[in-house]
C-alpha atoms as a PDB file:
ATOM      1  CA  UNK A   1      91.785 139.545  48.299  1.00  0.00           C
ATOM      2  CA  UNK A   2      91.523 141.018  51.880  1.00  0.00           C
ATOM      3  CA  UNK A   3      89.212 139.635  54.560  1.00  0.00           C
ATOM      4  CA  UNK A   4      87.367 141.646  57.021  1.00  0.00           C
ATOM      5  CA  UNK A   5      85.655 140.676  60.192  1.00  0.00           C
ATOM      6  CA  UNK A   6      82.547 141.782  60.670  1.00  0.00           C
ATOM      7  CA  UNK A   7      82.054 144.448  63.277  1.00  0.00           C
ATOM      8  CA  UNK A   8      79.808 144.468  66.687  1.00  0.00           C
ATOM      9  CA  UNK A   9      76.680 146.428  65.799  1.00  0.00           C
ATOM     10  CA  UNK A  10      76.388 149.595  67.022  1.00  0.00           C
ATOM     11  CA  UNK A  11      73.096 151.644  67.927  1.00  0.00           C
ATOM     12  CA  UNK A  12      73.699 153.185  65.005  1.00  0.00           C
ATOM     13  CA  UNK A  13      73.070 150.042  63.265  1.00  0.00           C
ATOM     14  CA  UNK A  14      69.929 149.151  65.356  1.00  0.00           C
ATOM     15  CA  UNK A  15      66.625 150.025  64.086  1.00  0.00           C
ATOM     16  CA  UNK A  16      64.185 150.330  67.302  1.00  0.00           C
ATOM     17  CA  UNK A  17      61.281 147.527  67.118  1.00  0.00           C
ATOM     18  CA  UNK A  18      58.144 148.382  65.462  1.00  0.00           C
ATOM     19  CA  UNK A  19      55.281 148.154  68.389  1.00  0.00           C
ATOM     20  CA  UNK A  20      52.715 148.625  66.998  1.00  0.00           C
ATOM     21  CA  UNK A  21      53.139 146.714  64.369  1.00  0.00           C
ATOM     22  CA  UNK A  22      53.587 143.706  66.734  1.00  0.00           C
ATOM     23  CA  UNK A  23      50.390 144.426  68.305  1.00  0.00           C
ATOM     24  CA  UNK A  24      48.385 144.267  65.198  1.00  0.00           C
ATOM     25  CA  UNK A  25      49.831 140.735  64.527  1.00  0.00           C
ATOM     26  CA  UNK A  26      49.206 139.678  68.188  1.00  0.00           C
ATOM     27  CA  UNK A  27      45.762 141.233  67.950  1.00  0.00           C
ATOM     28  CA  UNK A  28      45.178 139.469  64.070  1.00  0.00           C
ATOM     29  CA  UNK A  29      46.367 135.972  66.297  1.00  0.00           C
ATOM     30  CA  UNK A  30      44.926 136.279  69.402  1.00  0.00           C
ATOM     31  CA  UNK A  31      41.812 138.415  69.284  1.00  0.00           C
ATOM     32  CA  UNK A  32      39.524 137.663  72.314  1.00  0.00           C
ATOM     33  CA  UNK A  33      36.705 138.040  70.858  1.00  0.00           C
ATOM     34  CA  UNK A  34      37.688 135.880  67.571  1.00  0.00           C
ATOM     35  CA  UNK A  35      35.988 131.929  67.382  1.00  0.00           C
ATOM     36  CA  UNK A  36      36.607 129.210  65.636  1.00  0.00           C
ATOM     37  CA  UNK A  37      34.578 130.713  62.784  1.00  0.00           C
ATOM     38  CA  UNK A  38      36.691 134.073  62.425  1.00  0.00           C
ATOM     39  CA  UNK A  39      39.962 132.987  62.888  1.00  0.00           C
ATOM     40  CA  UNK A  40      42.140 133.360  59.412  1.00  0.00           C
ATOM     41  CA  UNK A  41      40.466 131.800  57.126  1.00  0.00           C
ATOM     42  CA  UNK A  42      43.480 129.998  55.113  1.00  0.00           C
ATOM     43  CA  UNK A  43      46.318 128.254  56.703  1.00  0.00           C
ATOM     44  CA  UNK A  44      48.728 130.194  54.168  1.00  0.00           C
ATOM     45  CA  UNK A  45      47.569 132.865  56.344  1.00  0.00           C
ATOM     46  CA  UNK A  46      47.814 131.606  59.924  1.00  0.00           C
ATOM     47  CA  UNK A  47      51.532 130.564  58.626  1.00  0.00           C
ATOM     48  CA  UNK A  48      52.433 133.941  57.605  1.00  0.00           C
ATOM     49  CA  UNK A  49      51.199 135.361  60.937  1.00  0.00           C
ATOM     50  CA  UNK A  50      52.911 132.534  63.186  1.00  0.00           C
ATOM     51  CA  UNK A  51      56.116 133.537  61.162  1.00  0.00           C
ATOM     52  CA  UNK A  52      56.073 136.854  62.020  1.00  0.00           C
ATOM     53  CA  UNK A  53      55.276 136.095  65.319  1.00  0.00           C
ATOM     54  CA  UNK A  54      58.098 134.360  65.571  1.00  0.00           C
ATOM     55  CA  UNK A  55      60.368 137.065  63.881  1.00  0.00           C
ATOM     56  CA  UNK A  56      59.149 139.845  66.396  1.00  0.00           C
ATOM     57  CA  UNK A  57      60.247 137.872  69.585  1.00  0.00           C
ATOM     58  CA  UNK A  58      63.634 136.888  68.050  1.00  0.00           C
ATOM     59  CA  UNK A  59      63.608 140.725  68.294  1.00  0.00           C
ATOM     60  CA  UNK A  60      62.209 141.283  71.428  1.00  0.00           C
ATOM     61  CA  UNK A  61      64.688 138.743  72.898  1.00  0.00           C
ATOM     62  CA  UNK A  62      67.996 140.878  72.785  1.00  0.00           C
ATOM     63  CA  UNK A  63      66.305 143.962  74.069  1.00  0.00           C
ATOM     64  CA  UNK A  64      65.081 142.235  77.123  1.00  0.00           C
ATOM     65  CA  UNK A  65      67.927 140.881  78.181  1.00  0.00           C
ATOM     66  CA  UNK A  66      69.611 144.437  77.182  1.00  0.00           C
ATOM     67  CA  UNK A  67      66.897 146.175  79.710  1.00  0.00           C
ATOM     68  CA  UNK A  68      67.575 143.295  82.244  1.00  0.00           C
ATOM     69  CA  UNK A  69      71.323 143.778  82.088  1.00  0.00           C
ATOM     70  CA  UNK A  70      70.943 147.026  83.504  1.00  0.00           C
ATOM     71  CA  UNK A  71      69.013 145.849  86.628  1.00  0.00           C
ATOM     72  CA  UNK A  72      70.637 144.925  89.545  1.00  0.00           C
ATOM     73  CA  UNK A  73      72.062 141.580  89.569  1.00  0.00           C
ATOM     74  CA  UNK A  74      69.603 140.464  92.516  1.00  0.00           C
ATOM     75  CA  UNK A  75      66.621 141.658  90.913  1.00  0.00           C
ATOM     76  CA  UNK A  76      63.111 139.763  90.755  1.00  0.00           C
ATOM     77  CA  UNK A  77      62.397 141.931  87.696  1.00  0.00           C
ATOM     78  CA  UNK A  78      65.701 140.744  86.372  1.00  0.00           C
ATOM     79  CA  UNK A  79      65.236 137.167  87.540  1.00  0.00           C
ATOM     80  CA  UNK A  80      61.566 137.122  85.646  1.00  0.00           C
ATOM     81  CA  UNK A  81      62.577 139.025  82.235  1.00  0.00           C
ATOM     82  CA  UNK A  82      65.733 136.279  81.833  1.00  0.00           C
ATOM     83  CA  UNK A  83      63.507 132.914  83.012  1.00  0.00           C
ATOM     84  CA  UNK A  84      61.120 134.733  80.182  1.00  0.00           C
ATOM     85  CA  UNK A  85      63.726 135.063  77.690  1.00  0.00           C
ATOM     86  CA  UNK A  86      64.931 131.750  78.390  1.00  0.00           C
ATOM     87  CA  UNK A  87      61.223 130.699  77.995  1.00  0.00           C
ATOM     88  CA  UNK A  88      60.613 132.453  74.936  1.00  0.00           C
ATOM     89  CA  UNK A  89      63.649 130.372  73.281  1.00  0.00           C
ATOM     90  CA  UNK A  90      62.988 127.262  73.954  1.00  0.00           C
ATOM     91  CA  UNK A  91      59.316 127.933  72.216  1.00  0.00           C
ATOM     92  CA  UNK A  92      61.333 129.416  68.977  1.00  0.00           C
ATOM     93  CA  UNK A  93      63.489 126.184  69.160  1.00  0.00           C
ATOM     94  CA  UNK A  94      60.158 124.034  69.032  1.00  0.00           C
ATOM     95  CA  UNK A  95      58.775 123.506  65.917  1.00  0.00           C
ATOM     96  CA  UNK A  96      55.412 124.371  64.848  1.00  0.00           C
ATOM     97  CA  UNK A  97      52.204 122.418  65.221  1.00  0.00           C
ATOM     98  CA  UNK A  98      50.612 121.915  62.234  1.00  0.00           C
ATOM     99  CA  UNK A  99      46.829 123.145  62.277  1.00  0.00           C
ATOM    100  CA  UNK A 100      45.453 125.647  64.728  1.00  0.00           C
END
């Protein structure tokens, strides 16, 4: 039997992130003008949402710190995207709350 190694991705490989289709969950979680009362209703569904939540910014991540690689190295825009990558892992390494 031969082994293979896998191969780097390439941008072939890469589909480009859906958007709007993170907006809609954002705007399904964190509608300003939801209250208590409005907010999804079952916790099945606040579970789904916070899931995908958390699946969009594992894809966000590498294509911030893509953008930032191409910024100078003394950057403040670079400085700001990485501390809010580094941010944005540390809340994907935490686990859930339960409740809202």
């Amino acid at each position: 039997m031969r082994h293979r190694t896998a191969r780097p991705p390439t941008a072939e490989d890469q589909v480009p992130v859906d958007l709007e289709t993170m907006r809609e969950t954002v705007d399904r979680l964190l509608d300003p003008d939801a209250v208590p009362e409005v907010l999804p209703p079952a916790a099945d569904e606040l579970e789904t949402l916070t899931l995908q939540m958390r699946g969009h910014l594992e894809l966000l991540i590498p294509e911030v710190e893509q953008a930032a690689a191409r910024l100078s190295s003394d950057s403040i825009p670079r400085y700001c995207a990485l501390a809010c990558v580094g941010e944005a892992r540390d809340r994907l390494r935490a686990a859930p709350r339960a409740g809202r």
